[in-house]
C-alpha atoms as a PDB file:
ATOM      1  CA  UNK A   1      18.705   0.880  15.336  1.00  0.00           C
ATOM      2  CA  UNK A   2      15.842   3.007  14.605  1.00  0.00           C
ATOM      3  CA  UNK A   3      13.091   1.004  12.549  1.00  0.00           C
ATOM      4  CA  UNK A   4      10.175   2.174  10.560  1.00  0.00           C
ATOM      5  CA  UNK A   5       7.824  -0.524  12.524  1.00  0.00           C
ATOM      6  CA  UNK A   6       9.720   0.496  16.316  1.00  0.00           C
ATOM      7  CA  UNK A   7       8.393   4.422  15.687  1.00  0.00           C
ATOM      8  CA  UNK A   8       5.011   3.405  14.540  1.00  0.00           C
ATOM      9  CA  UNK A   9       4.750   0.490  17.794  1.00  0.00           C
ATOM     10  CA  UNK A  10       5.452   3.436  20.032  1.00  0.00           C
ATOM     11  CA  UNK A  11       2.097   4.559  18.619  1.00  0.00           C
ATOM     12  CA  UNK A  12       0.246   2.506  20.991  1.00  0.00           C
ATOM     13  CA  UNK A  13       2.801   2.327  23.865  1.00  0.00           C
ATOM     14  CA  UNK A  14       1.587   4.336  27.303  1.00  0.00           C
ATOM     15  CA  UNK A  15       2.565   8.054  27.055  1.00  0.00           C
ATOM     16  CA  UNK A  16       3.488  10.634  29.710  1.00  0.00           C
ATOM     17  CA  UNK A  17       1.053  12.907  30.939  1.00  0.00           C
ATOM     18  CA  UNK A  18       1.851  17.084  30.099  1.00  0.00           C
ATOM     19  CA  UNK A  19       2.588  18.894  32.939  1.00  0.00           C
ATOM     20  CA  UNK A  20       0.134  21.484  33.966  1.00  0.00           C
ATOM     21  CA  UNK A  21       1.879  24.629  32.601  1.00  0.00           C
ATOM     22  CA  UNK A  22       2.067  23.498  29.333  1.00  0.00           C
ATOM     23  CA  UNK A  23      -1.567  22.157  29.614  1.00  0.00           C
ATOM     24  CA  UNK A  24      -2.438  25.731  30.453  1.00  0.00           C
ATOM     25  CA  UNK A  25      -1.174  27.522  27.668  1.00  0.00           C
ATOM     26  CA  UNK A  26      -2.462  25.327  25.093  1.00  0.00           C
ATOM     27  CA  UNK A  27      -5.963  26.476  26.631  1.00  0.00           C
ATOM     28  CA  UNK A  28      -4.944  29.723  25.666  1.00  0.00           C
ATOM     29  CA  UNK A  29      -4.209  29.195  22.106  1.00  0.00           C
ATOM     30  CA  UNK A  30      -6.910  30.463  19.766  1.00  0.00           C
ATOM     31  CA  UNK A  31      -8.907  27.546  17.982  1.00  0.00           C
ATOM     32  CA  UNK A  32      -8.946  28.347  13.899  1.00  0.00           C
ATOM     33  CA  UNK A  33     -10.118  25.542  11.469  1.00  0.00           C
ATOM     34  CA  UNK A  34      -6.801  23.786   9.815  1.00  0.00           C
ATOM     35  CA  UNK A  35      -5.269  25.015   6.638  1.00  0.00           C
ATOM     36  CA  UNK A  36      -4.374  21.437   5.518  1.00  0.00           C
ATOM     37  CA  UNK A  37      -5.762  18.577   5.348  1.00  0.00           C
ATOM     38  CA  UNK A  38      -4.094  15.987   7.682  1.00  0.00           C
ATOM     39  CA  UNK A  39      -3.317  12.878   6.794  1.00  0.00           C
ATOM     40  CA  UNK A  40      -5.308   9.701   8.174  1.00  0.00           C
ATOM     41  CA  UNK A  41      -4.219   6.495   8.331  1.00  0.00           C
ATOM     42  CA  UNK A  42      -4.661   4.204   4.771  1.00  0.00           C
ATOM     43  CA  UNK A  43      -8.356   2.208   5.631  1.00  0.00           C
ATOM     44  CA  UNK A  44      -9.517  -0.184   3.155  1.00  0.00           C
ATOM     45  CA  UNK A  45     -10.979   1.349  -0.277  1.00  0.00           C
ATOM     46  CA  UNK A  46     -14.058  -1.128  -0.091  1.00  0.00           C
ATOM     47  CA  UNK A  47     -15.467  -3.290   2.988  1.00  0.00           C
ATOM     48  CA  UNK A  48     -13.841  -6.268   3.663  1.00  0.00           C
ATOM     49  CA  UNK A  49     -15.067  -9.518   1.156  1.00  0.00           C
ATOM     50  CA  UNK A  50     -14.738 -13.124   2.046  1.00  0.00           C
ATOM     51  CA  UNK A  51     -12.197 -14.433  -0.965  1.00  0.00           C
ATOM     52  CA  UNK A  52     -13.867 -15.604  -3.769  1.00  0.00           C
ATOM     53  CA  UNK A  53     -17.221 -15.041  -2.565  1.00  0.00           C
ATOM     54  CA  UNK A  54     -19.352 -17.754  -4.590  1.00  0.00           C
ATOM     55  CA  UNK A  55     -22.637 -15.110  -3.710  1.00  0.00           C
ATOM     56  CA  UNK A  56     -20.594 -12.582  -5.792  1.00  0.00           C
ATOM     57  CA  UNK A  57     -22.128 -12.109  -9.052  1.00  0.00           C
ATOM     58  CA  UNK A  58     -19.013 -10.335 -10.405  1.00  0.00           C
ATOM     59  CA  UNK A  59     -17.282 -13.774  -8.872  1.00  0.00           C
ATOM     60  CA  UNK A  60     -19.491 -15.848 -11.035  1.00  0.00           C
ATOM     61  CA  UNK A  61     -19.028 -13.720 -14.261  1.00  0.00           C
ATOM     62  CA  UNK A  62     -15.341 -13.551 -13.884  1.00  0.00           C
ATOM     63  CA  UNK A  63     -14.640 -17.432 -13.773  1.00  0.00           C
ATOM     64  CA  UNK A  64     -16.725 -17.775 -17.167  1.00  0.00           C
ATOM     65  CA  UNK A  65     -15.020 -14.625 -18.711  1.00  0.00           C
ATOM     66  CA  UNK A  66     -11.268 -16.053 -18.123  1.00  0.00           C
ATOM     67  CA  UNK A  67     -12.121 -19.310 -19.605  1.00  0.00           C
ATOM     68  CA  UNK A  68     -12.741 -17.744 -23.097  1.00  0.00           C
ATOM     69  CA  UNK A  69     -10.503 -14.157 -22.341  1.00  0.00           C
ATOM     70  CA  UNK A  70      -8.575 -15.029 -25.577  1.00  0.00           C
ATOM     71  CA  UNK A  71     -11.919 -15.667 -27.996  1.00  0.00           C
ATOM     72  CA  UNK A  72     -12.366 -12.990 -29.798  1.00  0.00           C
ATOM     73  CA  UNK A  73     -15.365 -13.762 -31.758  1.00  0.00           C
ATOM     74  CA  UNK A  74     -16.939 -10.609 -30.629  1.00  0.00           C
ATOM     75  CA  UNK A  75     -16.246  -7.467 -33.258  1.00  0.00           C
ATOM     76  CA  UNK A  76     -15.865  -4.951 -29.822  1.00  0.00           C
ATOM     77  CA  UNK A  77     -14.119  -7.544 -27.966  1.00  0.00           C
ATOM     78  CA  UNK A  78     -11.105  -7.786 -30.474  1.00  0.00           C
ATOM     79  CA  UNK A  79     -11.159  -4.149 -30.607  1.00  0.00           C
ATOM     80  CA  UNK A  80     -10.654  -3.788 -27.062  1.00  0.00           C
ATOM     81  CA  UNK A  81      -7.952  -7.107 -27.785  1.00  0.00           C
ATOM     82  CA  UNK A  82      -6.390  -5.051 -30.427  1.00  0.00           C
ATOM     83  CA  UNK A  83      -6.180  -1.262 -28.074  1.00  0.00           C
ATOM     84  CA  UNK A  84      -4.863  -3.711 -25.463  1.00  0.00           C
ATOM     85  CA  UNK A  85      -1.915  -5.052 -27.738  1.00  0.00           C
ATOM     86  CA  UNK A  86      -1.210  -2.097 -29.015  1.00  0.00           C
ATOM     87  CA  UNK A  87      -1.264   0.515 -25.555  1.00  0.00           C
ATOM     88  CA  UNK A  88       1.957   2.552 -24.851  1.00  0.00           C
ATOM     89  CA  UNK A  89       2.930   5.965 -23.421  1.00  0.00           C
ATOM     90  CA  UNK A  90       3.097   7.685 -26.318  1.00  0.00           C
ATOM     91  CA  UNK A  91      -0.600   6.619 -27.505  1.00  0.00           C
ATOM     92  CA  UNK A  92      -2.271   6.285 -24.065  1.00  0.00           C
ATOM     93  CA  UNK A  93      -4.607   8.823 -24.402  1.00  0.00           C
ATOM     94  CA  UNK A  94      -6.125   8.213 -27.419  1.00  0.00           C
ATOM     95  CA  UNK A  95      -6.513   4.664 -27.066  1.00  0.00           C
ATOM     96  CA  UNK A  96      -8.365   5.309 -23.500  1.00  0.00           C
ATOM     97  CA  UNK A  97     -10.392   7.566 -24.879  1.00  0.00           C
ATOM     98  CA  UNK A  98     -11.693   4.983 -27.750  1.00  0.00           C
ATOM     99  CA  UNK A  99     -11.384   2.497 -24.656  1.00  0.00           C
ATOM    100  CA  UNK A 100     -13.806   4.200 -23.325  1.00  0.00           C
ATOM    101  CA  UNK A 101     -16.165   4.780 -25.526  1.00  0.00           C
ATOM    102  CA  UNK A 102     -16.528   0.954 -26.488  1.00  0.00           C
ATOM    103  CA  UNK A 103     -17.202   0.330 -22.915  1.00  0.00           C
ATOM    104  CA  UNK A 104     -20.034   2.679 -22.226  1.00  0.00           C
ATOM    105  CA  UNK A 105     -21.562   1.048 -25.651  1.00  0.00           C
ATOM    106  CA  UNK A 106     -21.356  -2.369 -23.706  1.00  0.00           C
ATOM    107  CA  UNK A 107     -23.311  -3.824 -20.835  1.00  0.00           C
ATOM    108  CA  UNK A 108     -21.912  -5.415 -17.535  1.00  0.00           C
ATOM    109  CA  UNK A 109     -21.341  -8.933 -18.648  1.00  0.00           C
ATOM    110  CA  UNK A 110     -19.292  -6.698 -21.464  1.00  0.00           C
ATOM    111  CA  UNK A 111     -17.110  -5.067 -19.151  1.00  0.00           C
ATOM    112  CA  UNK A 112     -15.863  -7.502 -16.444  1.00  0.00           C
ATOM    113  CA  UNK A 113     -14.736  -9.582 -20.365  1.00  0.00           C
ATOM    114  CA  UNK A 114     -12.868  -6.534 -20.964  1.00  0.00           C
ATOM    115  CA  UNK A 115     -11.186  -6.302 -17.226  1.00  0.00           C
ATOM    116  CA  UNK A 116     -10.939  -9.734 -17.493  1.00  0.00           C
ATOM    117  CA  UNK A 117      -8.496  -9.286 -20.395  1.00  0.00           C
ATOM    118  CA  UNK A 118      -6.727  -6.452 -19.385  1.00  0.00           C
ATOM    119  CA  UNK A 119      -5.938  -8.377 -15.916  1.00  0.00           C
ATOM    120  CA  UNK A 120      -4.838 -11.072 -18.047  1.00  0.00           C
ATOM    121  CA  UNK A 121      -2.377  -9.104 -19.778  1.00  0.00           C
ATOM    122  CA  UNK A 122      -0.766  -7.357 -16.977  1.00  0.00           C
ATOM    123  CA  UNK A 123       0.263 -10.309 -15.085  1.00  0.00           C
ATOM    124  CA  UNK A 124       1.227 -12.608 -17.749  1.00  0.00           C
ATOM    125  CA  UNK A 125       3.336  -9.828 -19.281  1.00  0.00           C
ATOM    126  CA  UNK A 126       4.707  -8.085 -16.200  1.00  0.00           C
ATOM    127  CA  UNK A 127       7.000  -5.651 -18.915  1.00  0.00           C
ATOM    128  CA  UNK A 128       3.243  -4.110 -18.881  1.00  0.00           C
ATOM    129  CA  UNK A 129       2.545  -3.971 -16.027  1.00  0.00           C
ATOM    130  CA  UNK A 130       2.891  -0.316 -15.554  1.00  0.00           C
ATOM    131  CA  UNK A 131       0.853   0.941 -18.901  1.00  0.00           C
ATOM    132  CA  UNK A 132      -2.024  -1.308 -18.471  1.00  0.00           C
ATOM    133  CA  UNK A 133      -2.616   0.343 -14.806  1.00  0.00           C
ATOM    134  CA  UNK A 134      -2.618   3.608 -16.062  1.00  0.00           C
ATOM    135  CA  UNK A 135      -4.860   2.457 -19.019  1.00  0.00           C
ATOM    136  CA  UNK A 136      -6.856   1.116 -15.690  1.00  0.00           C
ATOM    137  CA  UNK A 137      -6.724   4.386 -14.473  1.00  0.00           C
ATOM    138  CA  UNK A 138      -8.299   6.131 -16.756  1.00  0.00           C
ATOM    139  CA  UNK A 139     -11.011   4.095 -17.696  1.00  0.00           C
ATOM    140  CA  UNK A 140     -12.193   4.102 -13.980  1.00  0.00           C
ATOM    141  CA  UNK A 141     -12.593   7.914 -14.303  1.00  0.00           C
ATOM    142  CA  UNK A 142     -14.955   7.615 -16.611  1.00  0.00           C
ATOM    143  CA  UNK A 143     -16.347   3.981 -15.337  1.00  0.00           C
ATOM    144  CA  UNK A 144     -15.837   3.688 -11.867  1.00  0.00           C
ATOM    145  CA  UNK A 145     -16.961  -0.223 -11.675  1.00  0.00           C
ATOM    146  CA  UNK A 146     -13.628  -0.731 -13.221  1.00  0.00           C
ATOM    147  CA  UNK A 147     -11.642  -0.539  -9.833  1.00  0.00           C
ATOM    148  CA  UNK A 148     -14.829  -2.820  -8.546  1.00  0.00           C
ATOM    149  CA  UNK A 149     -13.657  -5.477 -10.968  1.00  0.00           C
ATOM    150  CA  UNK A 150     -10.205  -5.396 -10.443  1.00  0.00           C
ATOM    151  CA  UNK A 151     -10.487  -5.938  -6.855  1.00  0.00           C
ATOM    152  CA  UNK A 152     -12.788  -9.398  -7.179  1.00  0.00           C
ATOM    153  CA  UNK A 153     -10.100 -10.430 -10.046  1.00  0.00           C
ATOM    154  CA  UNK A 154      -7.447  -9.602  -7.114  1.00  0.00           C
ATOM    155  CA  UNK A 155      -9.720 -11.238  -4.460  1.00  0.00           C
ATOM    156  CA  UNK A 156      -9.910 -14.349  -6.760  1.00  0.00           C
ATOM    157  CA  UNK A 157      -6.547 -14.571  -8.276  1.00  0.00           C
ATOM    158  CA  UNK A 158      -5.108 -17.783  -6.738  1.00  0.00           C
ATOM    159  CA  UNK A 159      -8.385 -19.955  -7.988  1.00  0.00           C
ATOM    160  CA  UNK A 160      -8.560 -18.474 -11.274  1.00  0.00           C
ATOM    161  CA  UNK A 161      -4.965 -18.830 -12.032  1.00  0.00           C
ATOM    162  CA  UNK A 162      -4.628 -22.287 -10.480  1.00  0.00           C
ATOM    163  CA  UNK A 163      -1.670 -21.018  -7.718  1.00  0.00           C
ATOM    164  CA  UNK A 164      -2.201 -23.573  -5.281  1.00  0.00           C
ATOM    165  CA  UNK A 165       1.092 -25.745  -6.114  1.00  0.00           C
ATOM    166  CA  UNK A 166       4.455 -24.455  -7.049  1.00  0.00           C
ATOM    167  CA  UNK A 167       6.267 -25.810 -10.249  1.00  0.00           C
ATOM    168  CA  UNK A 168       9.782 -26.711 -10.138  1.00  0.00           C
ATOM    169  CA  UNK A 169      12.505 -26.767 -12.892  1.00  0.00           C
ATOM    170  CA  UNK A 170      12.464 -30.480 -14.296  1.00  0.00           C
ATOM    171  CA  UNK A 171      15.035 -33.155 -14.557  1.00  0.00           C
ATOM    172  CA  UNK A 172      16.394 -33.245 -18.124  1.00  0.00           C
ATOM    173  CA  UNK A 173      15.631 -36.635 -18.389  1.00  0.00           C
ATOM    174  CA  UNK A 174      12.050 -36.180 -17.392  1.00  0.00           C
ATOM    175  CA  UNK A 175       8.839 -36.682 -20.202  1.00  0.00           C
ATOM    176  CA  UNK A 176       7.547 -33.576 -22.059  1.00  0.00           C
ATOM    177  CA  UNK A 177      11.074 -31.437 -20.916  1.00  0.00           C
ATOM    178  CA  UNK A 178      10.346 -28.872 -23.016  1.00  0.00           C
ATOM    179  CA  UNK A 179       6.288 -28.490 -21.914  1.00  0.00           C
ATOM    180  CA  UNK A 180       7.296 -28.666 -18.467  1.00  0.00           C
ATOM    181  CA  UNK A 181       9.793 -26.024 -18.619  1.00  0.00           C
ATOM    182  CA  UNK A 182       7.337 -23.677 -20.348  1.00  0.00           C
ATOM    183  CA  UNK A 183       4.742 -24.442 -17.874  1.00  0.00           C
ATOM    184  CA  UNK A 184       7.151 -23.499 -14.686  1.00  0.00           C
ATOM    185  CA  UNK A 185       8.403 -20.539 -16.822  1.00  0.00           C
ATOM    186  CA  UNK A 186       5.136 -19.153 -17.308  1.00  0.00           C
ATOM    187  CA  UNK A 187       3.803 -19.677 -13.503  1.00  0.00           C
ATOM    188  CA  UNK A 188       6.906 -17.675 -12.585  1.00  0.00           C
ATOM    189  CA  UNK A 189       6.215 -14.779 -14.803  1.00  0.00           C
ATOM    190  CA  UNK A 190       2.391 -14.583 -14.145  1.00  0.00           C
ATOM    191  CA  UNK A 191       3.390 -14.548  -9.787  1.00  0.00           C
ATOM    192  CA  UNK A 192       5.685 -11.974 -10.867  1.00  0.00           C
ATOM    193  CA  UNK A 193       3.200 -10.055 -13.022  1.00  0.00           C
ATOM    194  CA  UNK A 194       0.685  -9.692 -10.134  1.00  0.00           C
ATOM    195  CA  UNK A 195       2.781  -8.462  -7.811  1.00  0.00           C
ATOM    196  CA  UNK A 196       3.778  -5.691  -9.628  1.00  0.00           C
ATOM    197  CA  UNK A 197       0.127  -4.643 -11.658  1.00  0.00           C
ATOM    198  CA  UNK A 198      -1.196  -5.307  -7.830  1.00  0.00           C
ATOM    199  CA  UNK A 199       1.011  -2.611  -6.462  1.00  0.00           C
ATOM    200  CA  UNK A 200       0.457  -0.277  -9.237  1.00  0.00           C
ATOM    201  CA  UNK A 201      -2.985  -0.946  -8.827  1.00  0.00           C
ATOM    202  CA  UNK A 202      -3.021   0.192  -5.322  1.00  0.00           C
ATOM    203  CA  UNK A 203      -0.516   3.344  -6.344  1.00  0.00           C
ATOM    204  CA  UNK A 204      -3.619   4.401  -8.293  1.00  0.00           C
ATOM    205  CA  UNK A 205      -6.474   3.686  -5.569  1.00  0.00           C
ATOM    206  CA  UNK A 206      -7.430   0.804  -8.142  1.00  0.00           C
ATOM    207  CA  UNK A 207      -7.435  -1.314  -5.334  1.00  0.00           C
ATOM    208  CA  UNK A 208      -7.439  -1.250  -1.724  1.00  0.00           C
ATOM    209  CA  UNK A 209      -4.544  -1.134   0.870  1.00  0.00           C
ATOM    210  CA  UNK A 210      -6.153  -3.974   2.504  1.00  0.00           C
ATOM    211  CA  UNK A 211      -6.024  -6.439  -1.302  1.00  0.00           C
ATOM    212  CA  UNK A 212      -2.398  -5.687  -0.979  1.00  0.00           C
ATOM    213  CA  UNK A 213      -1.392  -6.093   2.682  1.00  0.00           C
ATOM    214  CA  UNK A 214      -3.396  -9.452   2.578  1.00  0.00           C
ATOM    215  CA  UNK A 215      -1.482 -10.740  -0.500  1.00  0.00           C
ATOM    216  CA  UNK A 216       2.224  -9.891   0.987  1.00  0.00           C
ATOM    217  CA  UNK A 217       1.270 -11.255   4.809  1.00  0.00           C
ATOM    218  CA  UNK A 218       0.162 -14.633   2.911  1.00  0.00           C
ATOM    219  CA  UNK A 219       3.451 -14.679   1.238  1.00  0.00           C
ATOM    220  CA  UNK A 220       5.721 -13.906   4.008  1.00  0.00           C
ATOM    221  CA  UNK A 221       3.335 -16.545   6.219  1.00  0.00           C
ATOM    222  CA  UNK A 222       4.244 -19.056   3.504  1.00  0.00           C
ATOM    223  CA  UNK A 223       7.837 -18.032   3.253  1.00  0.00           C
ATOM    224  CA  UNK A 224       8.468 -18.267   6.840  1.00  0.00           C
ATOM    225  CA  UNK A 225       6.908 -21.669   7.132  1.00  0.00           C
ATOM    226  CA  UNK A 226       8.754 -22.852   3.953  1.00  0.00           C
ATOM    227  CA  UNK A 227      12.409 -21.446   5.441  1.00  0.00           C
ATOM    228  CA  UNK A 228      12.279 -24.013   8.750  1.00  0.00           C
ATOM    229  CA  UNK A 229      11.739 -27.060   6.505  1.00  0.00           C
ATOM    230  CA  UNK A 230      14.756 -29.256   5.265  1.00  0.00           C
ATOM    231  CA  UNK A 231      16.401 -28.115   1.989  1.00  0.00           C
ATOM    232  CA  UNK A 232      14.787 -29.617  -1.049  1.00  0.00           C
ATOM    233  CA  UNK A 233      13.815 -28.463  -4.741  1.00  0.00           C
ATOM    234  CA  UNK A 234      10.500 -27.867  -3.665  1.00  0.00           C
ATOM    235  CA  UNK A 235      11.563 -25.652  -1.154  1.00  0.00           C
ATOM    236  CA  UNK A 236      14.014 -24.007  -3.099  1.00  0.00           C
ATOM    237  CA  UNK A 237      11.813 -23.237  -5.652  1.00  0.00           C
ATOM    238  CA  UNK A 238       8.893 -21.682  -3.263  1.00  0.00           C
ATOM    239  CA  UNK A 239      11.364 -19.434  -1.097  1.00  0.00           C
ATOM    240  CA  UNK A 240      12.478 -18.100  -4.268  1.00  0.00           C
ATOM    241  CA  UNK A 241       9.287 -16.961  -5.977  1.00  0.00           C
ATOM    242  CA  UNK A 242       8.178 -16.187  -2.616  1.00  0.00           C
ATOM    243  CA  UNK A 243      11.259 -13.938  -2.155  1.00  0.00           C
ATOM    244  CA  UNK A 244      11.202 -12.652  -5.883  1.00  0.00           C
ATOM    245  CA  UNK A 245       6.973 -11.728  -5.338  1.00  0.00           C
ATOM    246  CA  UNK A 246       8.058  -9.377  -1.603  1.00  0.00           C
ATOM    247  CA  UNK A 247      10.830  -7.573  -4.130  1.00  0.00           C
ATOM    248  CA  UNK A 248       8.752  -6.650  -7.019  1.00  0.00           C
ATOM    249  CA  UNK A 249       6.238  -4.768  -4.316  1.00  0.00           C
ATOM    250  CA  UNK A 250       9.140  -3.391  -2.730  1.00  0.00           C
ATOM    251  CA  UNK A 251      10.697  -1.976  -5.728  1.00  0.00           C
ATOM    252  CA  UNK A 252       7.760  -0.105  -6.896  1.00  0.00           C
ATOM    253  CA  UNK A 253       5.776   0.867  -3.406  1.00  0.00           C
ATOM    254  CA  UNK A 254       5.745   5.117  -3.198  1.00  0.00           C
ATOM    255  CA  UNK A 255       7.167   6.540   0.322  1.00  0.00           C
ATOM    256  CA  UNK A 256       3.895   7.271   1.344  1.00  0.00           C
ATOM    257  CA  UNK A 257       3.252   3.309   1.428  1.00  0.00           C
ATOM    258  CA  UNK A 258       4.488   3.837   5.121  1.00  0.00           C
ATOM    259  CA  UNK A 259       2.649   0.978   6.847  1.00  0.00           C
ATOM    260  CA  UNK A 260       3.129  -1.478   3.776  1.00  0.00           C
ATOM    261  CA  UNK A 261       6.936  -0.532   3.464  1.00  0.00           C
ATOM    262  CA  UNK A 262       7.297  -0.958   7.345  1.00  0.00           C
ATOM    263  CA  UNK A 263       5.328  -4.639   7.438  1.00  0.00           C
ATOM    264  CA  UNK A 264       8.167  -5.438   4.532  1.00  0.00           C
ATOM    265  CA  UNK A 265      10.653  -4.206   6.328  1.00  0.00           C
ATOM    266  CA  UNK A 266      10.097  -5.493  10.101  1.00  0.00           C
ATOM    267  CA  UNK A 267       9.188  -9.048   8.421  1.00  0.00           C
ATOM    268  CA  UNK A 268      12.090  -9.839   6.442  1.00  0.00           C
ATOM    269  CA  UNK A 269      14.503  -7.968   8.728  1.00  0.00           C
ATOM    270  CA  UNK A 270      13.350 -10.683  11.732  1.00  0.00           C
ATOM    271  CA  UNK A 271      14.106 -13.096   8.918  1.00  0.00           C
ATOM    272  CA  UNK A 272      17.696 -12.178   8.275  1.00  0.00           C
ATOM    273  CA  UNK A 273      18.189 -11.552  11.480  1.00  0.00           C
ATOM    274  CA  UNK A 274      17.674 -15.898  12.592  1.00  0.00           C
ATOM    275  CA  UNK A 275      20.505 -17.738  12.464  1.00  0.00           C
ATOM    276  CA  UNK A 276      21.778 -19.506   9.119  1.00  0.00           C
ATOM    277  CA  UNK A 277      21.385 -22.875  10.803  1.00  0.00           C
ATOM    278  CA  UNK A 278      17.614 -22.494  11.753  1.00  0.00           C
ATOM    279  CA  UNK A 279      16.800 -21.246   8.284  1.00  0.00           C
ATOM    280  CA  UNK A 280      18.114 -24.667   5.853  1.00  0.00           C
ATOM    281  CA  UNK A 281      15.796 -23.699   3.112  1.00  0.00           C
ATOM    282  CA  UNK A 282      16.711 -19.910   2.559  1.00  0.00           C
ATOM    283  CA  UNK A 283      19.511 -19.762  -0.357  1.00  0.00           C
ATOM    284  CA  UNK A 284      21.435 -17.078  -1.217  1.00  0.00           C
ATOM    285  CA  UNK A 285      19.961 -15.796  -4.305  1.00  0.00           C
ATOM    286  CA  UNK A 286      16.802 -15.457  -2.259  1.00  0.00           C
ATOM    287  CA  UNK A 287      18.936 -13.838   0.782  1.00  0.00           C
ATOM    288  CA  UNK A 288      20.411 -11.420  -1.492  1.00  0.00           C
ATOM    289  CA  UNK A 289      16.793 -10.943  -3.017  1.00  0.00           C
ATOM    290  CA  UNK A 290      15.129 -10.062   0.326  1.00  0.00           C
ATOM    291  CA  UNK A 291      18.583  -7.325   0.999  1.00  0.00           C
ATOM    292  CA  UNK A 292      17.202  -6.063  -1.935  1.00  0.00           C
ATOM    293  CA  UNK A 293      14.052  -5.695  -1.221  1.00  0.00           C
ATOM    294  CA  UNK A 294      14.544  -3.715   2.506  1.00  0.00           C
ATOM    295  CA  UNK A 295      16.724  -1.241   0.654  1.00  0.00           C
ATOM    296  CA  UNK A 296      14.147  -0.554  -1.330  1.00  0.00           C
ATOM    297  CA  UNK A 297      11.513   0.124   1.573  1.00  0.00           C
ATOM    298  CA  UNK A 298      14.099   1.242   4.317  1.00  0.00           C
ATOM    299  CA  UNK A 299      13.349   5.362   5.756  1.00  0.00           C
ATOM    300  CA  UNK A 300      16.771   7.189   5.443  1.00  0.00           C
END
C-alpha cells in the first residue's frame, strides 16, 4: 500500500540518471521566469528556542502574568476579560477591532497579560478553541508580537500548566472524591484544549510548523513508551489522553499539512500494525481513537 510517508522517503532515495536525448531537448526549451509561485517545503516561522528559555524576557513575564490571569483589578484588563467572554462569529469583528485598540493603548508587560488570558481561555475551554484563534488572528495583523507571544506560551506550556504527571479517575472510596474528579476532569480538557487552539494556531501562521511537530513527536514518543509497559490505570489513563491529544490535531489539520498529516499517519499506522500481545497497555477506546485519527489524515 501506497503511504503518504513511502512517496515523500522516495524523496531522498538514489534516482536514475536521464538519458541523453531527453537531456538534450530540455537544453532546447526556452527559459521564461515562472507564472506561479512554487511551493517550498513548511520551515519553521521563527528560529529554533531552547523550551522555556529562563534568558527569555517574554518567558519571565509570562510565568508572573498566568499567576494572576484571572485578577482583573485593572479597568482595560477586564475589558479585554469581558471582549474575551463575550467573542463569537457573529461579533468578531467588532470586538477585534475594540481589541485592538485597547492593546495599542497598552505597553508590553500589557500585552503578553492579555495573550496570557486569551491562551488561557482557549485551552481550558476547547468549545473555543476555534474563535479565540481567529480573534488571534486578527489582532496579529495589526500587532504582530502577538504570534511572538503565543509561541513562548506554546514553548512553555507543560511548566506553566503543571503537565508533568497524569491524573487518573479516583477510587470512590478515596478522600476529597469529588475535588479529585474535578481536578482529573479539568487536566483532560485543558490537554485537549491545546491541541486543538495549537493546530489552529499553526492553520493561521500563529505559530510555527516546528511548535507543532515538536508537541505531537513528544506525544507519540510518550505513547509508544507507555504501550510496551504492563496494563495498569496509570497506563490506561496516559495512552488515552495521549491517543485523544494525536486525534484532535488530526481532525482539524488542512490537506496542505502534508508532512504533519504523513508523521501522524506513518507513526500510528507502525503502531497498529504490532501485534496485540506486544502492545498490553493500548485499549480499545484508544485503538479505535488512533483509526480515527489516520482517517482523518490519510491521502485518498
Amino acid at each position: 500500500m501506497i503511504s503518504s510517508a513511502l512517496i515523500y522517503s522516495v524523496r531522498f532515495g538514489p534516482k536514475l540518471a536521464l538519458p541523453e536525448g531527453i537531456l538534450a531537448n530540455i537544453a532546447k526549451l526556452r527559459m521564461v521566469p515562472a507564472t506561479y509561485r512554487p511551493m517550498r517545503p513548511m520551515r519553521p516561522k521563527y528560529t529554533s528556542k531552547k523550551r522555556e528559555d529562563t534568558s527569555n524576557w517574554r518567558s519571565q513575564v509570562i510565568v508572573d502574568c498566568v499567576r494572576r490571569v484571572r485578577e482583573t483589578a485593572d479597568p482595560q484588563y477586564d475589558e479585554m476579560f469581558g471582549i474575551f467572554n463575550k467573542v463569537a462569529p457573529a461579533n468578531l469583528e467588532p470586538l477585534s477591532i475594540q481589541a485592538i485598540r485597547i492593546l495599542k493603548a497598552g505597553d508590553e508587560q500589557f500585552r503578553l497579560r492579555v495573550t496570557t488570558l486569551l491562551f488561557d481561555k482557549a485551552i481550558k475551554g476547547s468549545a473555543f478553541a476555534g474563535i479565540m484563534a481567529d480573534l488571534a488572528a486578527r489582532l496579529n495583523t495589526a500587532i504582530p508580537d502577538v504570534s511572538e507571544d503565543l509561541e513562548t506560551h506554546v514553548q512553555m506550556f507543560g511548566t506553566l500548566y503543571d503537565m508533568s504527571g497524569t491524573l487518573t479517575f479516583p477510587k470512590v472510596d478515596e478522600p476529597d472524591f469529588e475535588d479529585k474528579v474535578v481536578a482529573w476532569s479539568k487536566q483532560k480538557d485543558v490537554r485537549r484544549g491545546y491541541a486543538r487552539f495549537l493546530t489552529h494556531l499553526y492553520s493561521r501562521d500563529l505559530v510555527s510548523g516546528q511548535a507543532l511537530q515538536e508537541s505531537m513527536q513528544k506525544v507519540i514518543t510518550d505513547l509508544n513508551d507507555t504501550l510496551v509497559q504492563p496494563k495498569s490505570d496509570q497506563t490506561d489513563e496516559n495512552v488515552t489522553q495521549f491517543a485523544d491529544f494525536i486525534y484532535e490535531i488530526a481532525k482539524l489539520l488542512k490537506p496542505t499539512a502534508v508532512e504533519l498529516r504523513g508523521l501522524i499517519l506513518s507513526s500510528v499506522d507502525t503502531i497498529l500494525k504490532r501485534p496485540r500481545p506486544d502492545l498490553p497497555s493500548l485499549n480499545m477506546r484508544s485503538r479505535f481513537k488512533l483509526e480515527d485519527a489516520m482517517k482523518c489524515v490519510r491521502v485518498c
